[in-house]
N, C-alpha and C. Protein backbone atom coordinates (compact mmCIF):
# COMPACT_ATOMS: atom_id res chain seq x y z
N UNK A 1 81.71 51.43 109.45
CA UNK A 1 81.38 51.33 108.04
C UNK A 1 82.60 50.95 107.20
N UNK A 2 83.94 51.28 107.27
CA UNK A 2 85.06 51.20 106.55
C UNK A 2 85.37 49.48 107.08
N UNK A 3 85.48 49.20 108.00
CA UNK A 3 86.07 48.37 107.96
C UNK A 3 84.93 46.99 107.39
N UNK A 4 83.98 47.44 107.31
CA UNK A 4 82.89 46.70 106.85
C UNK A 4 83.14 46.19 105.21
N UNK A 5 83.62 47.86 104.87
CA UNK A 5 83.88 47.71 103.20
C UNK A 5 84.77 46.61 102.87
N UNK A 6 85.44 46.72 104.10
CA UNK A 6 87.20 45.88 103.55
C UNK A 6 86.52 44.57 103.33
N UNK A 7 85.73 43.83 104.84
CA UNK A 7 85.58 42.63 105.03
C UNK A 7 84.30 42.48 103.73
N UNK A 8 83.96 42.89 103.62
CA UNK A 8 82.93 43.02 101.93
C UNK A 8 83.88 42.99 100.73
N UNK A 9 84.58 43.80 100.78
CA UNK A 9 85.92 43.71 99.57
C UNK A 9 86.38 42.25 99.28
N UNK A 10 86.85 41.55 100.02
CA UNK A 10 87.76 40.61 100.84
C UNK A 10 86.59 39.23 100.58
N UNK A 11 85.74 39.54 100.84
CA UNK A 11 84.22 38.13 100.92
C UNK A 11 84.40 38.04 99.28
N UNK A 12 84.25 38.92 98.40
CA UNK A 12 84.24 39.16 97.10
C UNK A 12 85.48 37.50 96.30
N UNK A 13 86.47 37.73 97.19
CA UNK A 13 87.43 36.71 97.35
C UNK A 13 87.87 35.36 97.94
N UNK A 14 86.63 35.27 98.76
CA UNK A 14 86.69 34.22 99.81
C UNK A 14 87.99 34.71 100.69
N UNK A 15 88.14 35.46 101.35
CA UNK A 15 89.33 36.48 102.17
C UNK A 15 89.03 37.09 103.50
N UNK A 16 87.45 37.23 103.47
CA UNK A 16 87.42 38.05 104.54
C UNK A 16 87.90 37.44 105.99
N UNK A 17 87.56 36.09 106.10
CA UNK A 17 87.99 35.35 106.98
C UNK A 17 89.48 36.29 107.52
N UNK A 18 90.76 36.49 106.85
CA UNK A 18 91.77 36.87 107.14
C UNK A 18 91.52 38.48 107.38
N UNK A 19 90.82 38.99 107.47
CA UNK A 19 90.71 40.48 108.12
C UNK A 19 90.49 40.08 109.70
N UNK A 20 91.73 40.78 109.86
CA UNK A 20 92.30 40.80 111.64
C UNK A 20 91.47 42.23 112.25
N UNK A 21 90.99 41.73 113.48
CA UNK A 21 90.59 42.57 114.36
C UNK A 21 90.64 42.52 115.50
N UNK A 22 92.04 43.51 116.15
CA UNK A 22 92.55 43.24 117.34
C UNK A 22 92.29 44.48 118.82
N UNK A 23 92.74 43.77 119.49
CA UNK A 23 92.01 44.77 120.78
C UNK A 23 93.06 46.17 120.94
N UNK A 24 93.70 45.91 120.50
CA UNK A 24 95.31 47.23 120.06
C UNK A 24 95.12 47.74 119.03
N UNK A 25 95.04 48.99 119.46
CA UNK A 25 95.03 50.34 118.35
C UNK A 25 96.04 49.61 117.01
N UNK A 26 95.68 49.83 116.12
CA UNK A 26 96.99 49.36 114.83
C UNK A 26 97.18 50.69 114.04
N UNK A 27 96.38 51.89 114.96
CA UNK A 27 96.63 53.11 114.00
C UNK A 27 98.00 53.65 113.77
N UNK A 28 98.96 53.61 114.03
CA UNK A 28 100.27 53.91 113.78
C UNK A 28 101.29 52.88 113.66
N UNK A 29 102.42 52.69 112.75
CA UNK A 29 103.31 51.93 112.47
C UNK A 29 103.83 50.98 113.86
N UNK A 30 104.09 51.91 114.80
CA UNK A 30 104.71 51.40 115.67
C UNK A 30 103.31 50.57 116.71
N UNK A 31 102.27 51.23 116.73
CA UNK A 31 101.15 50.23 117.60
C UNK A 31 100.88 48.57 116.51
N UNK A 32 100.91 48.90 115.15
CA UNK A 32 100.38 47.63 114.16
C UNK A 32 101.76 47.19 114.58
N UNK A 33 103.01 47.10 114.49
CA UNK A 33 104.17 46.25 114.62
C UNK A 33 104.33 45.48 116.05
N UNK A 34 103.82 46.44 117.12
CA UNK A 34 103.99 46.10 118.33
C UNK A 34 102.49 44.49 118.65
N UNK A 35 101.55 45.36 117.77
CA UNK A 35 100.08 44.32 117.81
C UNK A 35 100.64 43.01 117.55
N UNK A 36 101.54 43.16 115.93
CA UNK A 36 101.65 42.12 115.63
C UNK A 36 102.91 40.99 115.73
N UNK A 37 103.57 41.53 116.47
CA UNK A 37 104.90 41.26 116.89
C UNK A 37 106.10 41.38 115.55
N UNK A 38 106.10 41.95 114.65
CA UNK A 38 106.52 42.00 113.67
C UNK A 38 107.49 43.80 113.28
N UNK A 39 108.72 43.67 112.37
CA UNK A 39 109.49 44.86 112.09
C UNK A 39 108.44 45.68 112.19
N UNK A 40 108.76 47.01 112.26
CA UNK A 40 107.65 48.28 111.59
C UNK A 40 107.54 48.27 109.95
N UNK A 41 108.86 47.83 109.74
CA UNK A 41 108.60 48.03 108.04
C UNK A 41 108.11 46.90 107.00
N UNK A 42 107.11 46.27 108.04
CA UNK A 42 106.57 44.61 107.45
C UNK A 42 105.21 45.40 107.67
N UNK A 43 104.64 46.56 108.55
CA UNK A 43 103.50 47.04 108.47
C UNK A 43 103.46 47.99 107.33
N UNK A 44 102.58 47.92 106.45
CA UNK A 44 102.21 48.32 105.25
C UNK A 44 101.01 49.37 105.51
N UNK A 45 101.70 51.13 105.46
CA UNK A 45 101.87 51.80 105.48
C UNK A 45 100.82 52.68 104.29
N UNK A 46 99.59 53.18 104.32
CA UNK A 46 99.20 53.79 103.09
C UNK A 46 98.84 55.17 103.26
N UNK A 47 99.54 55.93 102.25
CA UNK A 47 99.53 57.36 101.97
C UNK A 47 98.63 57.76 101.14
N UNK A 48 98.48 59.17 101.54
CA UNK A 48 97.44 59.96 100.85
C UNK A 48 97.56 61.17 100.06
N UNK A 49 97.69 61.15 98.86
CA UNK A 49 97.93 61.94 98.06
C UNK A 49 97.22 62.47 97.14
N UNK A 50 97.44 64.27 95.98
CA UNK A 50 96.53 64.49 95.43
C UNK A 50 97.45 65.17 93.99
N UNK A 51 97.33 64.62 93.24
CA UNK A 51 97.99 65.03 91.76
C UNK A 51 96.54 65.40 90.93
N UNK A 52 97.11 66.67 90.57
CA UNK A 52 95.88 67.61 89.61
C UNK A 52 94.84 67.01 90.78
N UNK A 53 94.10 67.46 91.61
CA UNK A 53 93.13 67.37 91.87
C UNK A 53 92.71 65.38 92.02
N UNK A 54 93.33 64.68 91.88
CA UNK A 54 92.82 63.20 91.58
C UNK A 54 93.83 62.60 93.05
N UNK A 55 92.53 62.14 93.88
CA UNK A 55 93.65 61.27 95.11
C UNK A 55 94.44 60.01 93.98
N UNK A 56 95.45 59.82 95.07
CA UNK A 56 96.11 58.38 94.93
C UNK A 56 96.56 57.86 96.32
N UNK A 57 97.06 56.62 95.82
CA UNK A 57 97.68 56.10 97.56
C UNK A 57 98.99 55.27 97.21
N UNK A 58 99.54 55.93 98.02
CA UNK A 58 100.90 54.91 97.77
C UNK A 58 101.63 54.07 99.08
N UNK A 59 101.63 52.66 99.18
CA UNK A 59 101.32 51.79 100.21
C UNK A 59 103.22 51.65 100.21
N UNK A 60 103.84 51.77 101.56
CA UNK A 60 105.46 52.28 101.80
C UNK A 60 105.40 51.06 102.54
N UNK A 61 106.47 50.78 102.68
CA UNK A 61 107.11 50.15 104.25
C UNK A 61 106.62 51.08 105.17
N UNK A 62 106.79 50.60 106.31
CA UNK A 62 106.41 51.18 107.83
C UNK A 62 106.72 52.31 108.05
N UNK A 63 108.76 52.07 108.29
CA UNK A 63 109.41 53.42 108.56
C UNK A 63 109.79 54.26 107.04
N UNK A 64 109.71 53.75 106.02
CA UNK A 64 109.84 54.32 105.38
C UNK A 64 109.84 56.05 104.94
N UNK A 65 109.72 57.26 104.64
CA UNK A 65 109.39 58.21 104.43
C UNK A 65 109.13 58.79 102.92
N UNK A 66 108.37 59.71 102.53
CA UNK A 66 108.08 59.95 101.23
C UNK A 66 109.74 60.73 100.62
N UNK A 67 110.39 60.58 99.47
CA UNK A 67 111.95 61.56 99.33
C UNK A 67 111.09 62.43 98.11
N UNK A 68 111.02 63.52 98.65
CA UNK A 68 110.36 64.47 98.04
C UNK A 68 110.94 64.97 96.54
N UNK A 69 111.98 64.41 95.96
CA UNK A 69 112.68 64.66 94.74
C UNK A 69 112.34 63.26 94.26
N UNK A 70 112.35 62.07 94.67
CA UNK A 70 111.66 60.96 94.07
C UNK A 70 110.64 61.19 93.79
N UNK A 71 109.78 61.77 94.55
CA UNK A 71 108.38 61.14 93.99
C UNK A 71 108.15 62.61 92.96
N UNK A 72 108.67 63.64 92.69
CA UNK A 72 108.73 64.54 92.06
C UNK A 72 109.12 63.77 90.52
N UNK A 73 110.07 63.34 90.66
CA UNK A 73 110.91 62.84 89.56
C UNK A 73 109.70 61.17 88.85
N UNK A 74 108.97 61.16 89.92
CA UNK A 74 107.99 59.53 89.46
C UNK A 74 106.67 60.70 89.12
N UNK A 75 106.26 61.19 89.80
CA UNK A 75 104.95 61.89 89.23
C UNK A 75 104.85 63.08 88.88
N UNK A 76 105.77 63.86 88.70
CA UNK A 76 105.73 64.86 87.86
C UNK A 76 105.11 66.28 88.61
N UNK A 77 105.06 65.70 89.77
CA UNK A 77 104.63 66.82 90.37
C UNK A 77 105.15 66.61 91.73
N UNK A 78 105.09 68.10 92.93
CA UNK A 78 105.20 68.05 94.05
C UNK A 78 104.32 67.27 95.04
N UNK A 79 105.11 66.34 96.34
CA UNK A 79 103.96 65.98 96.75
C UNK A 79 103.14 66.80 97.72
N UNK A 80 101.69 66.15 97.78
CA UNK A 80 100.92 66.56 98.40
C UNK A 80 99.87 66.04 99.26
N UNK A 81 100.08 65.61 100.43
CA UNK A 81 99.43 64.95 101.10
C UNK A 81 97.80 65.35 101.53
N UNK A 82 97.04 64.40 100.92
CA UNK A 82 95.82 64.77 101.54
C UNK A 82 95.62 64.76 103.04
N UNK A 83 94.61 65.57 103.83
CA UNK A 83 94.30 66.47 104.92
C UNK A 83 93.45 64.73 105.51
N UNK A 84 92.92 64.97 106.91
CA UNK A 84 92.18 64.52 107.26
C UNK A 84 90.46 64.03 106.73
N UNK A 85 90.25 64.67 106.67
CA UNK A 85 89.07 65.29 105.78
C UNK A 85 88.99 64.40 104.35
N UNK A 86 89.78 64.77 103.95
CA UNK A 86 89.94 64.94 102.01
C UNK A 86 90.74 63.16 102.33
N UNK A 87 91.16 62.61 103.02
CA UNK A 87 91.36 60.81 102.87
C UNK A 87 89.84 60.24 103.06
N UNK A 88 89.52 60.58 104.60
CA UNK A 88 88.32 60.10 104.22
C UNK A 88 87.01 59.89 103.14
N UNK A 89 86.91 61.31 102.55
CA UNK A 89 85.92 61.59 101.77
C UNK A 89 86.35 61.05 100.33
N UNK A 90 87.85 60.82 99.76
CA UNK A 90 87.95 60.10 98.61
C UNK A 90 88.10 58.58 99.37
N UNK A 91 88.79 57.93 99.83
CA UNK A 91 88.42 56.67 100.24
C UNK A 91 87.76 55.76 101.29
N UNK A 92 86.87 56.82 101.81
CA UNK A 92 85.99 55.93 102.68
C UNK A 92 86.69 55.78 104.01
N UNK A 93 88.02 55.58 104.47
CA UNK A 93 88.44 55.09 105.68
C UNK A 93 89.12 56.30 106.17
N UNK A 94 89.32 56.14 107.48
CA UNK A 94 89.90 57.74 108.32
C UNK A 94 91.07 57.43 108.87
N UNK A 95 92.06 58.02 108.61
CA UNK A 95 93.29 58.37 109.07
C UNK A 95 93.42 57.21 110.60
N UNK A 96 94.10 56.61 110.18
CA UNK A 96 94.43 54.78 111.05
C UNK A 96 94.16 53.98 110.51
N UNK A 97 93.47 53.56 109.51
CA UNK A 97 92.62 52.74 108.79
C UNK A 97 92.67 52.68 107.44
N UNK A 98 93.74 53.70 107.04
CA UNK A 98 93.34 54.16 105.71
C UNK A 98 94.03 52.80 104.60
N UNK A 99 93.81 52.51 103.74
CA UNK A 99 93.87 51.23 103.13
C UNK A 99 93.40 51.51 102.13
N UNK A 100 94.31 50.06 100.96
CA UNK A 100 93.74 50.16 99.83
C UNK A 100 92.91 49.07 99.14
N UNK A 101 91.82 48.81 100.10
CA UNK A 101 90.79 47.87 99.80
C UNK A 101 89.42 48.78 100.41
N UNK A 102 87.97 48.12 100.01
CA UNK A 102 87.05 48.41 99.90
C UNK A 102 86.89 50.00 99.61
N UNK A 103 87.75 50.12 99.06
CA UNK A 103 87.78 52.04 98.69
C UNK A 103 86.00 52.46 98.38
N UNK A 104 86.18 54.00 98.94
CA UNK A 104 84.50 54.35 98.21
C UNK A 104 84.33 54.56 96.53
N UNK A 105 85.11 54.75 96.43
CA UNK A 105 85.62 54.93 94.55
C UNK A 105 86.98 54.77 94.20
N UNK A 106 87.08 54.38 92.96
CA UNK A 106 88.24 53.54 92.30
C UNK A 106 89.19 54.88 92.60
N UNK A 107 90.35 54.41 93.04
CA UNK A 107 91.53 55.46 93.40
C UNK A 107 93.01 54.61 92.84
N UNK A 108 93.67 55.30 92.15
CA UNK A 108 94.94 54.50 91.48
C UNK A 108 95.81 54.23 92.92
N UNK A 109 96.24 53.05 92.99
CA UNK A 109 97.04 52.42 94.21
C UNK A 109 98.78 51.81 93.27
N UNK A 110 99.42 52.63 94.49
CA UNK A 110 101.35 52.52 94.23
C UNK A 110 101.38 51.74 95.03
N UNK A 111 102.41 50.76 95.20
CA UNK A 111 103.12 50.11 95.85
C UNK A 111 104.84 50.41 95.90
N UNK A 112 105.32 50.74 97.13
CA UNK A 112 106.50 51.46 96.84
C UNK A 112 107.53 50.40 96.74
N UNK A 113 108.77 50.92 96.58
CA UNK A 113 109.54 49.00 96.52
C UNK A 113 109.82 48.70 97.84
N UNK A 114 109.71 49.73 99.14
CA UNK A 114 110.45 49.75 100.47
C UNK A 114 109.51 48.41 100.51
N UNK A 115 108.62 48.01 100.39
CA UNK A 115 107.62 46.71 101.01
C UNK A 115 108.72 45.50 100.68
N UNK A 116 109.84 45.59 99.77
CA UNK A 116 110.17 44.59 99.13
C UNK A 116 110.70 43.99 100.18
N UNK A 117 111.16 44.22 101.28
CA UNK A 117 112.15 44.13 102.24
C UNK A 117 111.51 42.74 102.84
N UNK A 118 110.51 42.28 103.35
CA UNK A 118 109.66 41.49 103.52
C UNK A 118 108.70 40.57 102.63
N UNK A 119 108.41 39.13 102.39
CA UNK A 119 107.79 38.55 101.42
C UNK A 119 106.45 38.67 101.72
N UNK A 120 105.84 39.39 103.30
CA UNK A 120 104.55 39.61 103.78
C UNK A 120 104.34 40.81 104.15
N UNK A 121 103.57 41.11 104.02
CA UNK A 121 103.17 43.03 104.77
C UNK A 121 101.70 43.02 105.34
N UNK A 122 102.05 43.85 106.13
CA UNK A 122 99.91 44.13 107.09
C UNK A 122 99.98 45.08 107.03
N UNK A 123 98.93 45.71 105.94
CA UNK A 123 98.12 46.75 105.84
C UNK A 123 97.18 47.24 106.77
N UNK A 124 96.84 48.33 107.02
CA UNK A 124 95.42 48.58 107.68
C UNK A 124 94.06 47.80 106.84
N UNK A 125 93.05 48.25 107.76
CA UNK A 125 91.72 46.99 106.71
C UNK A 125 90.95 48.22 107.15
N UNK A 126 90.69 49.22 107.03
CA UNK A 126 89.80 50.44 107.60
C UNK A 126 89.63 50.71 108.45
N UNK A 127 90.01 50.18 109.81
CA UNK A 127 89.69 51.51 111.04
C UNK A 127 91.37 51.21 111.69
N UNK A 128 91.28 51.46 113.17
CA UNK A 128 92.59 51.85 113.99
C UNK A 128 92.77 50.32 114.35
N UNK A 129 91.84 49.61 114.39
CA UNK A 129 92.29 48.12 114.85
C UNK A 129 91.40 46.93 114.15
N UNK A 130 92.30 46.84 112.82
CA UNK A 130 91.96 45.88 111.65
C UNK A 130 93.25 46.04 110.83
N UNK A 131 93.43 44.88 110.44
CA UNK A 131 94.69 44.66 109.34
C UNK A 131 94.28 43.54 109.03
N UNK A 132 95.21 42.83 107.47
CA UNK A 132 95.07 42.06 107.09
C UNK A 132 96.60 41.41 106.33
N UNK A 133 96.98 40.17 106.82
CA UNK A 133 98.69 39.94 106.42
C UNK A 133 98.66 39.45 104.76
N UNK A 134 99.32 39.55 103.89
CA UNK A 134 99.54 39.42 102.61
C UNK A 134 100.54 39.54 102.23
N UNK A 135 100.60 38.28 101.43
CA UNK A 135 102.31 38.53 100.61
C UNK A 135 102.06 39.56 99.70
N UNK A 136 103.14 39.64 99.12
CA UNK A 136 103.82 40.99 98.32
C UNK A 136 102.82 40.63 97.01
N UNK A 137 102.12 39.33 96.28
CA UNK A 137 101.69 39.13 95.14
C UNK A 137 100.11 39.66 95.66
N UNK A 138 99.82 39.02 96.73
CA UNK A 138 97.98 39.42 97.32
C UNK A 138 98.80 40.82 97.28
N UNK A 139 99.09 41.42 98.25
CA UNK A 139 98.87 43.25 98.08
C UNK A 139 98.78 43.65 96.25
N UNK A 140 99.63 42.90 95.31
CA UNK A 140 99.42 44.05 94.90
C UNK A 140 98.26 43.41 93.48
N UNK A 141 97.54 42.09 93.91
CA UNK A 141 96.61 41.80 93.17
C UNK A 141 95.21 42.48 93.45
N UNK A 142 95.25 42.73 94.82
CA UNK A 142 93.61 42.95 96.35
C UNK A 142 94.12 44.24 95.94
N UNK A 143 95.34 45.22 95.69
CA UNK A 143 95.12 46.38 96.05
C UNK A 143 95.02 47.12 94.61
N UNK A 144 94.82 46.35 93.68
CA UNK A 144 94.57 46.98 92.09
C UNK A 144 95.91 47.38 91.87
N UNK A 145 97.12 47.06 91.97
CA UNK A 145 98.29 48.26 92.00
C UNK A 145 98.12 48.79 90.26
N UNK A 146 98.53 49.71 90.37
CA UNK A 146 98.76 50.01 88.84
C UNK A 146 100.45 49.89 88.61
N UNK A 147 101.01 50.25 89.30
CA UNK A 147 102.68 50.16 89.32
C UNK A 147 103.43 50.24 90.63
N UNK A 148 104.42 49.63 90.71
CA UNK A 148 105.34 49.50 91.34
C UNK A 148 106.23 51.28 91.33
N UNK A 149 106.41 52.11 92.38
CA UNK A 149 107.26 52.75 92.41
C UNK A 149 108.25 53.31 93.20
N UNK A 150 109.35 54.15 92.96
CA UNK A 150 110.27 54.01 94.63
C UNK A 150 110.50 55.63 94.61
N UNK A 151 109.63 55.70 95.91
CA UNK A 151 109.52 56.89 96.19
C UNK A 151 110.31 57.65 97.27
N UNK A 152 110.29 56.44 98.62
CA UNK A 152 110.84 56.30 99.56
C UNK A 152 112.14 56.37 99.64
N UNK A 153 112.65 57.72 101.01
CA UNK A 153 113.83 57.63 101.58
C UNK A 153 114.06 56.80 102.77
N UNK A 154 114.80 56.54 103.36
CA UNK A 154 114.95 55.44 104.63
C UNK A 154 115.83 56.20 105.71
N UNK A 155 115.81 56.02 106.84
CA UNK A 155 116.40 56.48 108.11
C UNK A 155 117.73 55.84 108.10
């Protein structure tokens, strides 16, 4: 069903064509980089979060990590990662898949700056083996961004 949404999202655009569906798990940074022969931090990475009660998603570089005094200092609050459960049920797709296209309801979408590193990034497209490649202007036109923010610490 999720990945259905995306390629429905995506048709909306004449796009769906470019929703990848490969025989390799893409559920983790390192399986989507290895799928696609590409850095880990060119795979575009989306998080799950919950301020006052309201999900959000904020789409990182690969290896990137959340710096828990950044994103304190950007949203005003501690973070808090939504559960298994609680991603699916606000956006439709399950933990491997999770993405910020064909959402089940409008959810505010970040783009962190770690993506900057690369002029292309592959997102998940809703399940463990679907992505879709996009420059840095498609992510953050397809993914509604509301803002650009830098949340991310680096290894």
């Amino acid at each position: 069903m999720s990945l259905e949404a995306v390629i429905e999202y995506f048709s909306k655009y004449d796009m769906d064509h470019r929703v990848m569906v490969l025989e390799n798990s893409t559920a983790t940074v390192e399986e989507a980089a290895q799928a696609h022969g590409v850095d880990p931090d060119q795979i575009g990475k989306t998080l799950s979060f919950k301020i006052d009660g309201d999900p959000i998603l904020i789409v990182v570089a690969g290896k990137a990590k959340i710096d828990n005094k950044k994103y304190k200092d950007c949203f005003a609050k501690k973070a808090r990662m939504l559960n298994r459960e609680e991603a699916l049920k606000h956006t439709g797709h399950a933990i491997g898949g999770v993405c910020p296209f064909g959402l089940k309801k409008p959810i505010d979408v970040y783009l962190d700056v770690s993506l900057k590193k690369h002029p292309e990034v592959i997102p998940a497209a809703g399940d463990p083996y679907s992505s879709i490649r996009l420059t840095l202007e498609e992510l953050e036109r397809y993914s509604k961004c509301k803002e650009w923010v830098d949340v991310c610490k680096y290894d």
